[in-house]
C-alpha atoms as a PDB file:
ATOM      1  CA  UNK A   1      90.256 101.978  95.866  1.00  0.00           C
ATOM      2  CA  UNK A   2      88.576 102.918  92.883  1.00  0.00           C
ATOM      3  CA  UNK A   3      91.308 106.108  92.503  1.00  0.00           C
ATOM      4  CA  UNK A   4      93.781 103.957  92.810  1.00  0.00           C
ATOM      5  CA  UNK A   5      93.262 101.476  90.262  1.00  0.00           C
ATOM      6  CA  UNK A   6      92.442 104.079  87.662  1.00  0.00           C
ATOM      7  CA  UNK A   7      95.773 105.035  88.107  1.00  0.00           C
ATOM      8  CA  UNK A   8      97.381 101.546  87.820  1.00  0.00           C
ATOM      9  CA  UNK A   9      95.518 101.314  85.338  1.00  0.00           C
ATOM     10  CA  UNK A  10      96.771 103.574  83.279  1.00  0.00           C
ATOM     11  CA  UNK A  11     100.468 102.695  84.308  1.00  0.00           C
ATOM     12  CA  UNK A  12      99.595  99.338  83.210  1.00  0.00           C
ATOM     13  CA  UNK A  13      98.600 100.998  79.722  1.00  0.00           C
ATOM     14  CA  UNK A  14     101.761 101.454  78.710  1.00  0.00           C
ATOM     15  CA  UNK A  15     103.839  98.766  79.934  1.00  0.00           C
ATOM     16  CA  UNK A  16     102.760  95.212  81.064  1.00  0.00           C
ATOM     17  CA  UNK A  17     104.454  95.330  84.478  1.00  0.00           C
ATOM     18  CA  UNK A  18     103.989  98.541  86.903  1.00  0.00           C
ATOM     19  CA  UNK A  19     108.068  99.732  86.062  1.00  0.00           C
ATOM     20  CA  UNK A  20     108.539  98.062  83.112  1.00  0.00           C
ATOM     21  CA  UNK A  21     108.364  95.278  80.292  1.00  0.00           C
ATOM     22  CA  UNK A  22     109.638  92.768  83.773  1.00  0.00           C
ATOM     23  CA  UNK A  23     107.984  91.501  86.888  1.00  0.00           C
ATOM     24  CA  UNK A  24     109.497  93.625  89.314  1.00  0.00           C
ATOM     25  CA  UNK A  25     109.388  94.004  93.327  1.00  0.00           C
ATOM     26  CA  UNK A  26     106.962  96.467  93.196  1.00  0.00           C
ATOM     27  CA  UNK A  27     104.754  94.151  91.031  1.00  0.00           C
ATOM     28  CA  UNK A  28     105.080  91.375  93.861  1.00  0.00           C
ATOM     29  CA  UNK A  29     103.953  93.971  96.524  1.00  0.00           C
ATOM     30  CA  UNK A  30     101.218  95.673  94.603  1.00  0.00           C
ATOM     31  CA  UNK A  31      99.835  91.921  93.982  1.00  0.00           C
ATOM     32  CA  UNK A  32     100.126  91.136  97.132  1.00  0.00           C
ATOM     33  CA  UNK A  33      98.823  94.291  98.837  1.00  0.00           C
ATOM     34  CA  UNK A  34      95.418  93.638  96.600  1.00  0.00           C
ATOM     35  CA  UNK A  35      94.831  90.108  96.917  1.00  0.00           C
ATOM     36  CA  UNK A  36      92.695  90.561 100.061  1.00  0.00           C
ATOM     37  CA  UNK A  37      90.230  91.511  97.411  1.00  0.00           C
ATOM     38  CA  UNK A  38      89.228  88.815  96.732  1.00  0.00           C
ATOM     39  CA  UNK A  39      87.809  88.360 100.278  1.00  0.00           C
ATOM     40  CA  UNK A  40      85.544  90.955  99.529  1.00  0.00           C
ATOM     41  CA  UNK A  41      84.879  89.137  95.577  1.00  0.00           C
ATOM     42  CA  UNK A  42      85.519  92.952  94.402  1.00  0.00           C
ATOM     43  CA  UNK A  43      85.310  93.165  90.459  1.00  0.00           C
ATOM     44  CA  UNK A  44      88.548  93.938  88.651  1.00  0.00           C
ATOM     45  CA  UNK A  45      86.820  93.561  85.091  1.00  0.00           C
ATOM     46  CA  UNK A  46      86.512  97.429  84.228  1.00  0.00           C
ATOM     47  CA  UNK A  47      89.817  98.044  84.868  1.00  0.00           C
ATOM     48  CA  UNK A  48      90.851  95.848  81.901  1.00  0.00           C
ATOM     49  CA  UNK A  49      95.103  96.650  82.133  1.00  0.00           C
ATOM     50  CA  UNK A  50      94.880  95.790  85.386  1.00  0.00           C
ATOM     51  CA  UNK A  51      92.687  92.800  85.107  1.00  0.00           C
ATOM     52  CA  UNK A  52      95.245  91.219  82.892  1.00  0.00           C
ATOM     53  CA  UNK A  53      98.134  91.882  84.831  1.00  0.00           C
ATOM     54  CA  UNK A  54      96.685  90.517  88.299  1.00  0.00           C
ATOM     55  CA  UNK A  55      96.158  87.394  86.288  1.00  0.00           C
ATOM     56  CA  UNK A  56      99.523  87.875  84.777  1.00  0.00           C
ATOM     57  CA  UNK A  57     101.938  87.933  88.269  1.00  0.00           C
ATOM     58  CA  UNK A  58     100.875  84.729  89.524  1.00  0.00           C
ATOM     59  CA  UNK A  59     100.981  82.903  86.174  1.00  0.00           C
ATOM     60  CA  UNK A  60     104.693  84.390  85.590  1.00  0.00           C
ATOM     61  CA  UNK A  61     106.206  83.337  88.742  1.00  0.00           C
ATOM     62  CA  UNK A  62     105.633  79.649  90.111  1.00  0.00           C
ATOM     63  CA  UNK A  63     105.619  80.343  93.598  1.00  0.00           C
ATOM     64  CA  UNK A  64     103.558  83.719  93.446  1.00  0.00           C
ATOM     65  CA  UNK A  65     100.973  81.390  91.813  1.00  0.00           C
ATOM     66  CA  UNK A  66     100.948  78.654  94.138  1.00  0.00           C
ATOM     67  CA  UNK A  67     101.075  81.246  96.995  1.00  0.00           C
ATOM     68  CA  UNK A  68      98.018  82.523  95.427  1.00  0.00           C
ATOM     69  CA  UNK A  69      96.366  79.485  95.172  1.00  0.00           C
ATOM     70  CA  UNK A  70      96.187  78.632  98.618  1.00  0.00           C
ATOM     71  CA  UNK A  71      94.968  82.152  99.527  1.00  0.00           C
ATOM     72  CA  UNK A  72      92.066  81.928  97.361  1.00  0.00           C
ATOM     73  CA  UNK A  73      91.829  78.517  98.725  1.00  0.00           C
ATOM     74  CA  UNK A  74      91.917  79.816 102.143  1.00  0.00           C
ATOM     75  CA  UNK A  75      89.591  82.933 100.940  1.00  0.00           C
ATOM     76  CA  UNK A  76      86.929  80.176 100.240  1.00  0.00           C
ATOM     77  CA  UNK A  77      86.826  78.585 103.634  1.00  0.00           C
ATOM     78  CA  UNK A  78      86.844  81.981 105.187  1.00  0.00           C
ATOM     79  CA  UNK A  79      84.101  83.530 103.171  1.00  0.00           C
ATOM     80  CA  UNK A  80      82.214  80.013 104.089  1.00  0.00           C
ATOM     81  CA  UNK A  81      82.529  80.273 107.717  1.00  0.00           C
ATOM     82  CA  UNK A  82      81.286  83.675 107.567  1.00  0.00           C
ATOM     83  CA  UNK A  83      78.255  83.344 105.365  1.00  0.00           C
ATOM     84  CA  UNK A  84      77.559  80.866 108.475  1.00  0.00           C
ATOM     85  CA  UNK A  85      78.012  83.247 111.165  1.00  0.00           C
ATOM     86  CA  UNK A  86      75.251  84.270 113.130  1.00  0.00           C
ATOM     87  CA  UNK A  87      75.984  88.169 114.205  1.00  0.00           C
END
């Protein structure tokens, strides 16, 4: 993971979006293929380009956002039935 987001990174250093100066497809998928993330709370905040441009998608585009919203609403309940769990 870590790889990978050194490299977005970077792509995200010279361009706000991951093809361009536009939210594109392939920012939609990207965003989506990392929310589950936040699942796991992993820290974004050293990858700074990339940091600012996961906040960016779902501010840009209304429904992205409220998508995300209910994930991470979702996320909560899940991460609070598991901290419950007996294993």
């Amino acid at each position: 993971m870590n790889d990978l987001l050194r490299l977005v990174d970077k792509i995200l250093s010279k361009s706000p979006y991951l093809v361009g100066d536009h939210l594109t497809i392939a920012d939609l998928l990207f965003f989506h293929e990392t929310t589950g993330t936040e699942v796991y709370d992993y820290d974004f905040s050293y990858w700074h380009n990339f940091s600012a441009w996961y906040k960016r998608v779902p501010a840009e585009n209304a429904a992205v956002g409220e998508i995300h919203k209910k994930f991470k609403e979702g996320s909560a309940m899940m991460k609070g039935m598991l901290s419950k769990a007996v294993i």
